[in-house]
PDB file of N, CA and C in Angstrom:
ATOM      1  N   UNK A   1     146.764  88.833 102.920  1.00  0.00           N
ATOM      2  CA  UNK A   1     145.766  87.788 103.085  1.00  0.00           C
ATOM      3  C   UNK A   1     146.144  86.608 102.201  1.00  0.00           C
ATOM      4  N   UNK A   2     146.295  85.423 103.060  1.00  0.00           N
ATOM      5  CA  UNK A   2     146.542  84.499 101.548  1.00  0.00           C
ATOM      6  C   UNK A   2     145.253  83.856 101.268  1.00  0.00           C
ATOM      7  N   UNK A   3     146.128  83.207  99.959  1.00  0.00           N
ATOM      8  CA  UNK A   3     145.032  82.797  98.767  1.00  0.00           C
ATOM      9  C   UNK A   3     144.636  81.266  99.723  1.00  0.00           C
ATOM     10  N   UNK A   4     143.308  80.787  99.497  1.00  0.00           N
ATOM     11  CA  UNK A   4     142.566  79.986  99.618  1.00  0.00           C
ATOM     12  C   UNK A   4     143.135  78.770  98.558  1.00  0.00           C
ATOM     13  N   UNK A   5     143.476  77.915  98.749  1.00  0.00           N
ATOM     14  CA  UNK A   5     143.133  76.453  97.551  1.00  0.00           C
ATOM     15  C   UNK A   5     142.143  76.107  97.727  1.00  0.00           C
ATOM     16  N   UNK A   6     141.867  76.018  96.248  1.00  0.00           N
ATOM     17  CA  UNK A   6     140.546  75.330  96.081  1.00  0.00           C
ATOM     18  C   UNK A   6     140.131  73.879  96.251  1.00  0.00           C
ATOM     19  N   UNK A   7     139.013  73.758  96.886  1.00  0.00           N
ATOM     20  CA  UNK A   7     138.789  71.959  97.713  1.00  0.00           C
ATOM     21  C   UNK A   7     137.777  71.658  96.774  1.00  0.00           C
ATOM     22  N   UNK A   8     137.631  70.293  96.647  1.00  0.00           N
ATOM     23  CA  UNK A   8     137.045  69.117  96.208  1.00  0.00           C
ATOM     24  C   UNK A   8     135.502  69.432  96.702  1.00  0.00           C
ATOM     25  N   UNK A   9     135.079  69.710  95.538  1.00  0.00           N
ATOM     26  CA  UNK A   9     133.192  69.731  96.230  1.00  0.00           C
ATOM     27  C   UNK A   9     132.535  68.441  95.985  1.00  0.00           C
ATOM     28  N   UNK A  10     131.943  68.063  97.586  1.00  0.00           N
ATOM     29  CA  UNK A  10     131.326  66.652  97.690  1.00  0.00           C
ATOM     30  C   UNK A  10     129.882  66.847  97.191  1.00  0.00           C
ATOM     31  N   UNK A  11     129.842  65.976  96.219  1.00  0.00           N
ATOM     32  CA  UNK A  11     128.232  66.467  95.396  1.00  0.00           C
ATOM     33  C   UNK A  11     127.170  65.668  96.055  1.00  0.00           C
ATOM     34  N   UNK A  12     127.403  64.543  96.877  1.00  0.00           N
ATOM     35  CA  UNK A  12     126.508  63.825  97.342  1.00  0.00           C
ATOM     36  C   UNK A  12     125.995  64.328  98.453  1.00  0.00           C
ATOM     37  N   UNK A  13     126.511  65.309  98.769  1.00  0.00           N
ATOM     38  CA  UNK A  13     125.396  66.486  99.933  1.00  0.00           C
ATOM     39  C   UNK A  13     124.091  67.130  99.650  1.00  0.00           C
ATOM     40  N   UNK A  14     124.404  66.590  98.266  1.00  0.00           N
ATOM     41  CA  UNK A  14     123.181  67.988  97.139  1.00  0.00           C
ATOM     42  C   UNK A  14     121.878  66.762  96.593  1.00  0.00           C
ATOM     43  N   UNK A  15     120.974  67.205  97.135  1.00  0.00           N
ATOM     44  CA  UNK A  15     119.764  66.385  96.572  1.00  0.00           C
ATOM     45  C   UNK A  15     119.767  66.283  95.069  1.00  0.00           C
ATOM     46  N   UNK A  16     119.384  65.479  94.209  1.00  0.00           N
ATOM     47  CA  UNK A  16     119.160  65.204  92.869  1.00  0.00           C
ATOM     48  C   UNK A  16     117.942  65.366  92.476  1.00  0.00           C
ATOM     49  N   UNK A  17     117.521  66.853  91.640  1.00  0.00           N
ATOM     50  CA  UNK A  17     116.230  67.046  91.621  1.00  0.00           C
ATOM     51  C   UNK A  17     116.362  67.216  89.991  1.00  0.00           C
ATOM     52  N   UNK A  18     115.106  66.926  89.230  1.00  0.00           N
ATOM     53  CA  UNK A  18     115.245  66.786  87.930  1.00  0.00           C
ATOM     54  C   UNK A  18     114.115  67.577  87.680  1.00  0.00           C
ATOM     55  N   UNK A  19     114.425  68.655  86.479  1.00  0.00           N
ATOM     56  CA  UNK A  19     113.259  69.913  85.920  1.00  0.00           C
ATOM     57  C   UNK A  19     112.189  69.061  85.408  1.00  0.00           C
ATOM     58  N   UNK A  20     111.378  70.040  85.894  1.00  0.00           N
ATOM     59  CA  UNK A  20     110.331  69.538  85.878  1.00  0.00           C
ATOM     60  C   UNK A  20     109.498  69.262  84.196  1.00  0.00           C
ATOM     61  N   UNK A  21     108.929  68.412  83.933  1.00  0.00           N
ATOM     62  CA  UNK A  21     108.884  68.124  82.329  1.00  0.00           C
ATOM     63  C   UNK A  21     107.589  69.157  81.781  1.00  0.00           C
ATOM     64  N   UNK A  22     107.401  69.386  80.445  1.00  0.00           N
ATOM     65  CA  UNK A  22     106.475  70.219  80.369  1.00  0.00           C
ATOM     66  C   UNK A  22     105.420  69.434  79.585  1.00  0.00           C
ATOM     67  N   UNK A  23     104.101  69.395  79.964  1.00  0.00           N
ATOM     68  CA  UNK A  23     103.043  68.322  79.168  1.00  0.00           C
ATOM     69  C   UNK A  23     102.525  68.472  77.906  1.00  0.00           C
ATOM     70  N   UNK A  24     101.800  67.460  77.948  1.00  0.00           N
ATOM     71  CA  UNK A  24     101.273  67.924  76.447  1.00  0.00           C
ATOM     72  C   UNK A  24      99.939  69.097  75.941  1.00  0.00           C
ATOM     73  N   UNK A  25      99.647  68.701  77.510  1.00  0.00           N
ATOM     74  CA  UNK A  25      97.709  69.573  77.612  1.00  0.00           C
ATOM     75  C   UNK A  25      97.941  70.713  77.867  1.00  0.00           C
ATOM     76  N   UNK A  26      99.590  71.367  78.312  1.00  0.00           N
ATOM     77  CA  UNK A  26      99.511  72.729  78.837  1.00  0.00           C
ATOM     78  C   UNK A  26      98.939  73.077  79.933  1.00  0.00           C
ATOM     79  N   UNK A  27      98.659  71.945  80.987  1.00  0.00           N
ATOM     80  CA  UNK A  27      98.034  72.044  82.325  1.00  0.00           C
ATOM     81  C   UNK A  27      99.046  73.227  83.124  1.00  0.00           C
ATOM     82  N   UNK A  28     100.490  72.492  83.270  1.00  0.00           N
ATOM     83  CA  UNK A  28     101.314  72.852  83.912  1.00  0.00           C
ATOM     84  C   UNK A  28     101.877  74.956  83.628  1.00  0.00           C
ATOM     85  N   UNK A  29     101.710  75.006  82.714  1.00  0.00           N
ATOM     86  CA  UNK A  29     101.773  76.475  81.795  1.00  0.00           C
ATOM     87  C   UNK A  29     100.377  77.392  82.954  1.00  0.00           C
ATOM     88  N   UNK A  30      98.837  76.830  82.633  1.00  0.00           N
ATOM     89  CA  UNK A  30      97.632  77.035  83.414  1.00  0.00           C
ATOM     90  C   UNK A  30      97.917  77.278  84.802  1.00  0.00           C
ATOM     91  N   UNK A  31      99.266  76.493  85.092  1.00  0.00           N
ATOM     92  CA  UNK A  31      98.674  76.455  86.925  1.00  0.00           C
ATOM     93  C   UNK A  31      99.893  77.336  87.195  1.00  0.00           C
ATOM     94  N   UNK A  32     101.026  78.150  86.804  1.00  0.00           N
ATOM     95  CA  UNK A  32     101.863  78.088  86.801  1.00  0.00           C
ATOM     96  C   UNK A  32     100.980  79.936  86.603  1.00  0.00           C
ATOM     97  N   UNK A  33     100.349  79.821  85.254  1.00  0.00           N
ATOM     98  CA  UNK A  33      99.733  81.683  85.522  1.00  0.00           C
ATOM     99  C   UNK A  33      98.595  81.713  86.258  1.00  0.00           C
ATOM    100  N   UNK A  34      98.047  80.539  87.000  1.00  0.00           N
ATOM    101  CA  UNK A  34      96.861  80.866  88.116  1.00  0.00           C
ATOM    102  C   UNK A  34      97.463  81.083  89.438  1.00  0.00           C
ATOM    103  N   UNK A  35      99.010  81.201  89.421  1.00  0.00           N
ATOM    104  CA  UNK A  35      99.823  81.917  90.808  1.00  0.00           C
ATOM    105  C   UNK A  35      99.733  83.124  90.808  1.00  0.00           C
ATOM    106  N   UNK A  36      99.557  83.752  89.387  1.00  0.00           N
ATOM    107  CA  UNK A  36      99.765  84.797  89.083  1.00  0.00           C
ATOM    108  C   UNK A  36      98.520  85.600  89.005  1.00  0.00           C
ATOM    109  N   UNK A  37      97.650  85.290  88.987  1.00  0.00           N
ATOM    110  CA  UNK A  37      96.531  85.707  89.010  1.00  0.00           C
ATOM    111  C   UNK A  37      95.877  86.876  89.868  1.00  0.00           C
ATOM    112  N   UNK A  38      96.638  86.881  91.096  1.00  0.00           N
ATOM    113  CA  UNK A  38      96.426  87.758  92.284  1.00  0.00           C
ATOM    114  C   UNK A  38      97.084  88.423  92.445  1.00  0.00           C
ATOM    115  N   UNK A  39      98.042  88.746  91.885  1.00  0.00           N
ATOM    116  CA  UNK A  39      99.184  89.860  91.750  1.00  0.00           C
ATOM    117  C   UNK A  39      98.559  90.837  91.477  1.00  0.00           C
ATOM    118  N   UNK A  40      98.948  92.163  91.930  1.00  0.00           N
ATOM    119  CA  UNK A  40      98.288  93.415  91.859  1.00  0.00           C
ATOM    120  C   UNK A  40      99.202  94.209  90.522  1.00  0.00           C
ATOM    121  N   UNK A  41      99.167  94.939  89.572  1.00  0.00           N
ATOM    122  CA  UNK A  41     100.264  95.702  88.845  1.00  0.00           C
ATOM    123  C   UNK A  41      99.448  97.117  88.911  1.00  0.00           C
ATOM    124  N   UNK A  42      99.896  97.810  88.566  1.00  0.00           N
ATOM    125  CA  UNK A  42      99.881  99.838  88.766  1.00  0.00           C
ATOM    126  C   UNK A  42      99.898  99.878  87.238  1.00  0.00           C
ATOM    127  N   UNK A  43      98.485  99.877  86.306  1.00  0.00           N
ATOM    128  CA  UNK A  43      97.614 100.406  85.578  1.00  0.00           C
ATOM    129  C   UNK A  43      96.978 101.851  85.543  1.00  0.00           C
ATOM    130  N   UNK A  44      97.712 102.575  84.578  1.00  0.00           N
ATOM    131  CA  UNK A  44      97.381 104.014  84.309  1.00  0.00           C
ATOM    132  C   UNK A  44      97.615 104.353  82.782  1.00  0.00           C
ATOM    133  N   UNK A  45      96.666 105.529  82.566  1.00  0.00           N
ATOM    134  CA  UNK A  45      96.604 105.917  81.112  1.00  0.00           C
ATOM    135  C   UNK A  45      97.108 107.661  81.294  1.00  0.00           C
ATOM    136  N   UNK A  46      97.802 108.205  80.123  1.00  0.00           N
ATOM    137  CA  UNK A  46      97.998 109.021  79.736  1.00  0.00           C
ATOM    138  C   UNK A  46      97.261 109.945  78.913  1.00  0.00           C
ATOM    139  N   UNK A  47      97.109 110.862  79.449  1.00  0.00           N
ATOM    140  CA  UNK A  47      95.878 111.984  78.781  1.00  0.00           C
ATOM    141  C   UNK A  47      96.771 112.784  77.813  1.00  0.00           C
ATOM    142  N   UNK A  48      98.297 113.007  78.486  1.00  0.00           N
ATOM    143  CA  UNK A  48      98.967 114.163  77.391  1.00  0.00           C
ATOM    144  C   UNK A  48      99.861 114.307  78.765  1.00  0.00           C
ATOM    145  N   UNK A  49     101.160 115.558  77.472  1.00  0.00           N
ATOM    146  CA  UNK A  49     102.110 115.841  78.132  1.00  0.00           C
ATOM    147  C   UNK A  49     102.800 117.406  78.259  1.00  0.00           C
ATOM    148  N   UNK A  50     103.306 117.841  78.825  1.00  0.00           N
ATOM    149  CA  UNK A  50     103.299 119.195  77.952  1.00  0.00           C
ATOM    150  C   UNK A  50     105.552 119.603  78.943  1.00  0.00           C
ATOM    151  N   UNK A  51     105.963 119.997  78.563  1.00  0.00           N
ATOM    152  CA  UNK A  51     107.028 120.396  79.054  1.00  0.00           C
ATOM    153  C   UNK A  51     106.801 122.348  79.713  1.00  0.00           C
ATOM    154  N   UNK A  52     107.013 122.179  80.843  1.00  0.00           N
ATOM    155  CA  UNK A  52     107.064 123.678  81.471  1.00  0.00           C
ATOM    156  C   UNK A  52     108.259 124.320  82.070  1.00  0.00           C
ATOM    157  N   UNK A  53     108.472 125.439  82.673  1.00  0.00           N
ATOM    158  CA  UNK A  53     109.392 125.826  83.018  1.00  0.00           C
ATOM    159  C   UNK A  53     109.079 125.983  85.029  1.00  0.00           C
ATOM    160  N   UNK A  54     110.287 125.918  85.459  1.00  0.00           N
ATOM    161  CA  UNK A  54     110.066 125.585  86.978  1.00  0.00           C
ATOM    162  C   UNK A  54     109.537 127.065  87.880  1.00  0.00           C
ATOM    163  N   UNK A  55     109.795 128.205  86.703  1.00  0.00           N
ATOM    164  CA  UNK A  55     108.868 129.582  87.035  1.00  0.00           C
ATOM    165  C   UNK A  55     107.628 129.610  86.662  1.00  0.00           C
ATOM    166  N   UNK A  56     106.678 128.739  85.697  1.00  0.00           N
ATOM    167  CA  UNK A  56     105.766 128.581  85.090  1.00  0.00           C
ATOM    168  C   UNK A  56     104.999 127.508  86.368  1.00  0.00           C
ATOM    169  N   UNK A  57     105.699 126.458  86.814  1.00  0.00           N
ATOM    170  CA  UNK A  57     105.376 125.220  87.537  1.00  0.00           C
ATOM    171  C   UNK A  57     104.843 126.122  88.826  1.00  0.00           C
ATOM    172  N   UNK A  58     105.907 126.661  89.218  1.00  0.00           N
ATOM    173  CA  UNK A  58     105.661 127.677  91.003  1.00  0.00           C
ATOM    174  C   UNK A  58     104.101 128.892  90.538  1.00  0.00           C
ATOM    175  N   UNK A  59     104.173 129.178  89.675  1.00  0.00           N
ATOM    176  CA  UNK A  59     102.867 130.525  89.457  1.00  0.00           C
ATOM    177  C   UNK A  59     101.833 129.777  89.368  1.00  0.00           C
ATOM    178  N   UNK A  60     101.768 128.023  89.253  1.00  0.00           N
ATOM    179  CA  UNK A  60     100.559 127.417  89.050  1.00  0.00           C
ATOM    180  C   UNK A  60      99.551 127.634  90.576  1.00  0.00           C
ATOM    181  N   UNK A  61      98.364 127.825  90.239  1.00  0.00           N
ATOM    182  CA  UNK A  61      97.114 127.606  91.763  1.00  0.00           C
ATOM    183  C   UNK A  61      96.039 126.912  91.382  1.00  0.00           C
ATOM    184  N   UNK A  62      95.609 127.292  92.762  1.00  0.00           N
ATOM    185  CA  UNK A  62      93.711 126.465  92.340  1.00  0.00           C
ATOM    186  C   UNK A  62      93.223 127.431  91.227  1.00  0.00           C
ATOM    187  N   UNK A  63      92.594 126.143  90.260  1.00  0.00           N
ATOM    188  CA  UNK A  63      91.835 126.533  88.771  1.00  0.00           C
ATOM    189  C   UNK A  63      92.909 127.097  87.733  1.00  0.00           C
ATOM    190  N   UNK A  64      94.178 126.785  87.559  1.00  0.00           N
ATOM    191  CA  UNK A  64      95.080 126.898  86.508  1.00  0.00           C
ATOM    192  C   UNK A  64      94.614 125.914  85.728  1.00  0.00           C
ATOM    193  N   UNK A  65      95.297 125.854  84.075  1.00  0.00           N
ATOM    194  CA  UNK A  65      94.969 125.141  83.340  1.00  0.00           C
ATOM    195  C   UNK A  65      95.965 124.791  82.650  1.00  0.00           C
ATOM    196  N   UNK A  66      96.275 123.225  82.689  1.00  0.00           N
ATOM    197  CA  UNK A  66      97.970 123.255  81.783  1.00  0.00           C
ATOM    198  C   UNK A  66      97.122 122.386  80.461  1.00  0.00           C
ATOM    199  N   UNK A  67      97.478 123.309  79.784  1.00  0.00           N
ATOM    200  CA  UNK A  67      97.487 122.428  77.798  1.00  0.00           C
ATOM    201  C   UNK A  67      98.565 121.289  77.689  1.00  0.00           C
ATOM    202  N   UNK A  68      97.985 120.361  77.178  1.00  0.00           N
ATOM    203  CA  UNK A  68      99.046 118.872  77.295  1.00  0.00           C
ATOM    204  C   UNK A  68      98.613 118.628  75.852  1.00  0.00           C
ATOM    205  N   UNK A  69      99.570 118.417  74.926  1.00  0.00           N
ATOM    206  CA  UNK A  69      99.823 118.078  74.310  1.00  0.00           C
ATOM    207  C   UNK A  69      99.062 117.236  72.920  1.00  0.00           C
ATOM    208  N   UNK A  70      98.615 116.520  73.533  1.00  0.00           N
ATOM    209  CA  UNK A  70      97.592 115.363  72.982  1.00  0.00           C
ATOM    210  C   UNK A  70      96.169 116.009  72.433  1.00  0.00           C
ATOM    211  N   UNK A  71      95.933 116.020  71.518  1.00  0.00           N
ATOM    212  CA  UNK A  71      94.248 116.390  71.317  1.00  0.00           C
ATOM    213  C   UNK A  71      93.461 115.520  71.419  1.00  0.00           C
ATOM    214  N   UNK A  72      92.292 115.991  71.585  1.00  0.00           N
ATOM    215  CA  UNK A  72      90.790 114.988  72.221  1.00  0.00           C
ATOM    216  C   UNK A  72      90.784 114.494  71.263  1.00  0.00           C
ATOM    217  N   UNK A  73      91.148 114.108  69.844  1.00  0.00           N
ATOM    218  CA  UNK A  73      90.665 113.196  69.461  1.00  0.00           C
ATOM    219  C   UNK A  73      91.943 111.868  68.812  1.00  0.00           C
ATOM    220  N   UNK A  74      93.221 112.138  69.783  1.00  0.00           N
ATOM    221  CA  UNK A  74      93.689 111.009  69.869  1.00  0.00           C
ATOM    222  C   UNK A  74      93.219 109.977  70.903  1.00  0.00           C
ATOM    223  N   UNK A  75      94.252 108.550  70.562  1.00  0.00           N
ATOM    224  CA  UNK A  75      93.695 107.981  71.654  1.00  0.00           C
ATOM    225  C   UNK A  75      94.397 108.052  72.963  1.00  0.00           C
ATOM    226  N   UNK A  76      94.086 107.687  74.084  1.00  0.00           N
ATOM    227  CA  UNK A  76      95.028 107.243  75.150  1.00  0.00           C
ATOM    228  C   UNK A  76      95.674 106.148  75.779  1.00  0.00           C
ATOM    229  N   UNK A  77      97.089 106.443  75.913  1.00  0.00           N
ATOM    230  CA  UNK A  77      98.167 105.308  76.316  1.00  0.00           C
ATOM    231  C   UNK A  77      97.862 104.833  77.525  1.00  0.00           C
ATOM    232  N   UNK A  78      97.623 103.458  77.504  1.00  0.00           N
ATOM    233  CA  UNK A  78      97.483 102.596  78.706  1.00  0.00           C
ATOM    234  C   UNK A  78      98.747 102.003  78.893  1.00  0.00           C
ATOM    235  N   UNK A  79      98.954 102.024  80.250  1.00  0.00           N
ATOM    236  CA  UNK A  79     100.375 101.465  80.570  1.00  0.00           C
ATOM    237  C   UNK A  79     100.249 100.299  81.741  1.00  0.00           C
ATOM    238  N   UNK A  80     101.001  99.259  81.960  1.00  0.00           N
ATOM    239  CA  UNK A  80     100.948  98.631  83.106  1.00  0.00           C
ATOM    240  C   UNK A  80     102.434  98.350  83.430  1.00  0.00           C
ATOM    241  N   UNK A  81     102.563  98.579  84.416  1.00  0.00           N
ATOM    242  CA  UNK A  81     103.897  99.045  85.321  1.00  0.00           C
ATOM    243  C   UNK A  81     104.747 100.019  84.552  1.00  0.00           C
ATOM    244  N   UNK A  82     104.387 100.846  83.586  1.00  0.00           N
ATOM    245  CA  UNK A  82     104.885 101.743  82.863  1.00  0.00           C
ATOM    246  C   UNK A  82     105.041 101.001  81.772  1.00  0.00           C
ATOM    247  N   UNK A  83     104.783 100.008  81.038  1.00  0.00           N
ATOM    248  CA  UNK A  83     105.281  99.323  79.836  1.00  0.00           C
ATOM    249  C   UNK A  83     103.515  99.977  78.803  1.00  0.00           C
ATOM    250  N   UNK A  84     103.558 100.742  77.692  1.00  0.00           N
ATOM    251  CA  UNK A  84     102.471 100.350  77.057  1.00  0.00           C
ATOM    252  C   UNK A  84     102.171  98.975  76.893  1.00  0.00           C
ATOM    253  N   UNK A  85     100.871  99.134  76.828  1.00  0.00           N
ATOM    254  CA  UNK A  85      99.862  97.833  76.166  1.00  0.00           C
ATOM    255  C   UNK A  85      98.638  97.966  75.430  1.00  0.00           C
ATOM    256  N   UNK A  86      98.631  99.309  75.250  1.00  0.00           N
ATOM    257  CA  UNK A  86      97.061  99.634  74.466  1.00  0.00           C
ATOM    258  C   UNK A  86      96.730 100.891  74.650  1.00  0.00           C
ATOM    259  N   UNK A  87      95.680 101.138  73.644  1.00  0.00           N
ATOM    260  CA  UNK A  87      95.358 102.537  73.727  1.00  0.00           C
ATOM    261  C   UNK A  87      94.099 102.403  74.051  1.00  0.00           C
ATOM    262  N   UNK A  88      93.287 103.533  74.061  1.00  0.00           N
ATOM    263  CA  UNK A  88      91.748 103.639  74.333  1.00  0.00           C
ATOM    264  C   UNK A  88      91.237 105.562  74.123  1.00  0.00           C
ATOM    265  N   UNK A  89      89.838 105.407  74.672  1.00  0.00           N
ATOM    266  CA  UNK A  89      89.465 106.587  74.344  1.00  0.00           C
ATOM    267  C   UNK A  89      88.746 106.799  76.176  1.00  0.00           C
ATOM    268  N   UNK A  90      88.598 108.028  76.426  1.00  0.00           N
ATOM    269  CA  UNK A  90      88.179 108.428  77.800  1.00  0.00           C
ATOM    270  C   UNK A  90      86.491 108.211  77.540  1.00  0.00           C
ATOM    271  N   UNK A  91      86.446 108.141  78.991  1.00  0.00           N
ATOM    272  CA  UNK A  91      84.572 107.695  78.774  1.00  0.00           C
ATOM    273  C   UNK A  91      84.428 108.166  80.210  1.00  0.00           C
ATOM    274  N   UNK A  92      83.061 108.636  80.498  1.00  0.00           N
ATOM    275  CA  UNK A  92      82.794 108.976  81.711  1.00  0.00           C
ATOM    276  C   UNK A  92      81.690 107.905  82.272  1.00  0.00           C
ATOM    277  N   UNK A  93      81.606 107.224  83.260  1.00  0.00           N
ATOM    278  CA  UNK A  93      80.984 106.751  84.169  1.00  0.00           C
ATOM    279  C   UNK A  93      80.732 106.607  85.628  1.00  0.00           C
ATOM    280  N   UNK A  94      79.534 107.466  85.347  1.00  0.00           N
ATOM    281  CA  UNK A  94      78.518 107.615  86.520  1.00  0.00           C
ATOM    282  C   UNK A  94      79.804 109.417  86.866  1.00  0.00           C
ATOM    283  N   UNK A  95      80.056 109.230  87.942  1.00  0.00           N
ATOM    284  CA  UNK A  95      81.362 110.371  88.166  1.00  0.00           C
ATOM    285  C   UNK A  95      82.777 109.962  88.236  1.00  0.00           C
ATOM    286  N   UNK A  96      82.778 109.217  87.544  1.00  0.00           N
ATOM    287  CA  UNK A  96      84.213 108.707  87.369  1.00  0.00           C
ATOM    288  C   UNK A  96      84.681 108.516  85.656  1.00  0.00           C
ATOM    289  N   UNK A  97      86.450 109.071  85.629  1.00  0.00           N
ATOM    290  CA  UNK A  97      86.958 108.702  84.057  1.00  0.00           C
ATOM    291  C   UNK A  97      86.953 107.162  84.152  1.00  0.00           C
ATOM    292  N   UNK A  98      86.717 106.599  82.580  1.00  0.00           N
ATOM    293  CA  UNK A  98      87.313 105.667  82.483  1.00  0.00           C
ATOM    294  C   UNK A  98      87.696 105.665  81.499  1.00  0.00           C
ATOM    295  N   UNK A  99      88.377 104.571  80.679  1.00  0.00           N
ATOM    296  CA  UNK A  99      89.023 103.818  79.431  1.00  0.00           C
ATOM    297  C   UNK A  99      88.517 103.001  78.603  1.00  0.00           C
ATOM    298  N   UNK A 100      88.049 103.207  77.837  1.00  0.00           N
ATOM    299  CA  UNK A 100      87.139 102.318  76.337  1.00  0.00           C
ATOM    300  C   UNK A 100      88.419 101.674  75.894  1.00  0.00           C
ATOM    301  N   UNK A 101      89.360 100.889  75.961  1.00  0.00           N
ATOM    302  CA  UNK A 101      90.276 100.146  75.097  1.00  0.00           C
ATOM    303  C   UNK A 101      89.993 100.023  73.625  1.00  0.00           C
ATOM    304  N   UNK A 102      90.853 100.239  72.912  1.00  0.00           N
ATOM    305  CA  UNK A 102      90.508 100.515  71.316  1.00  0.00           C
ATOM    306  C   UNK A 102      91.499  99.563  70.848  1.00  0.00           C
ATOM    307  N   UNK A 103      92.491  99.115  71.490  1.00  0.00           N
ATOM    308  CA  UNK A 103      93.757  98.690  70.770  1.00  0.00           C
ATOM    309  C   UNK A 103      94.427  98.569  72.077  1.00  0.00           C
ATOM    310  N   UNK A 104      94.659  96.942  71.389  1.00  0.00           N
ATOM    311  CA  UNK A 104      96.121  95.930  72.406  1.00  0.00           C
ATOM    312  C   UNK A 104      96.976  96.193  71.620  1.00  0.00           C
ATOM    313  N   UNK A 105      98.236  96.202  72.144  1.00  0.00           N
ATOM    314  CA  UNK A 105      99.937  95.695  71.595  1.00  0.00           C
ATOM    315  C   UNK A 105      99.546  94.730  71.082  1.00  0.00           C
ATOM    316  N   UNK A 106     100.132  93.857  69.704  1.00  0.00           N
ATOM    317  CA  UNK A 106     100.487  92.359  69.992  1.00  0.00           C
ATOM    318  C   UNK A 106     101.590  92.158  70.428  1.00  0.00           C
ATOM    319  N   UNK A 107     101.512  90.713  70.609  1.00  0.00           N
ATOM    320  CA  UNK A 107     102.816  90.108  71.402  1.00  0.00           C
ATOM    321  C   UNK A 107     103.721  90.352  70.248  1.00  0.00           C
ATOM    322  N   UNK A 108     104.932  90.440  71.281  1.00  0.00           N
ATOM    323  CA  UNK A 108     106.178  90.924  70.313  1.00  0.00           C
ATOM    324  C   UNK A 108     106.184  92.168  70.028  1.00  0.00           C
ATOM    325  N   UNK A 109     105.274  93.245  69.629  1.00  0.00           N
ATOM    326  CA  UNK A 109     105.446  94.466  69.424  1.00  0.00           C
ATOM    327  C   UNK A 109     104.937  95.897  70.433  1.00  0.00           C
ATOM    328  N   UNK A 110     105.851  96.725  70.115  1.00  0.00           N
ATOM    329  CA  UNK A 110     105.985  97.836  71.193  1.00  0.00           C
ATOM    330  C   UNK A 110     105.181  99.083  70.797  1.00  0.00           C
ATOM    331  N   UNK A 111     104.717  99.799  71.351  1.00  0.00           N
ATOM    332  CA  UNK A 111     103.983 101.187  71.414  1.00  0.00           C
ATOM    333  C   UNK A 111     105.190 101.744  71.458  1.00  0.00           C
ATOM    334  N   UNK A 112     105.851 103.126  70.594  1.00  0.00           N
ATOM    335  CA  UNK A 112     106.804 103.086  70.631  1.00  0.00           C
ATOM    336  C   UNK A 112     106.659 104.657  71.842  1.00  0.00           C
ATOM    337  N   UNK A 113     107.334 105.581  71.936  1.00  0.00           N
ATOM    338  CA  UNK A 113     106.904 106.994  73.529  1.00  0.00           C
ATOM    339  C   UNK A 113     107.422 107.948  72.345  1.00  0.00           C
TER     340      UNK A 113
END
């Protein structure tokens, strides 16, 4: 196969568009996360963990009970798209679990697994 020479690229084909500037009021920052706003992410918390064996996994049925790790009176890992971001404590409402948040990440720092 032969080699190609390389040609002269005509730049005046290419529109001249200039980045866009960033303000002083932070409008542009505002409208820029109100795109974002409607995005859906996969939010879940961790109760505990426990490691089993794949003969232990198969003998499981209805009303087994697996011990995980975590005791009731830690808190629980909230995750969004799997990244921690906070912990919390379980709460029941009405017939449903929920999450009391106790604690954000700050920015910059990690929940470590």
């Amino acid at each position: 196969m032969p080699e190609k020479e390389p040609q002269n690229l005509d730049l005046s084909k290419f529109e001249n568009v200039e980045r866009p500037k960033d303000s002083d009021t932070g409008s542009s920052s505002n409208t820029t996360l109100g795109l974002l706003m409607d995005v859906e992410l996969e939010l879940s918390a961790i109760l505990g963990s426990t490691d089993m064996s794949i003969k232990k996994i198969l003998e499981l049925t209805k009303g087994s009970i697996i011990e995980l790790e975590n005791k009731t009176a830690e808190p629980i890992d909230l995750l969004v798209n799997g990244k921690p971001i906070g912990k919390g404590e379980v709460v029941i409402i009405e017939d449903n679990f929920g999450l009391r948040i106790t604690d954000t990440v700050d920015e910059g720092l990690k929940i470590h697994e």
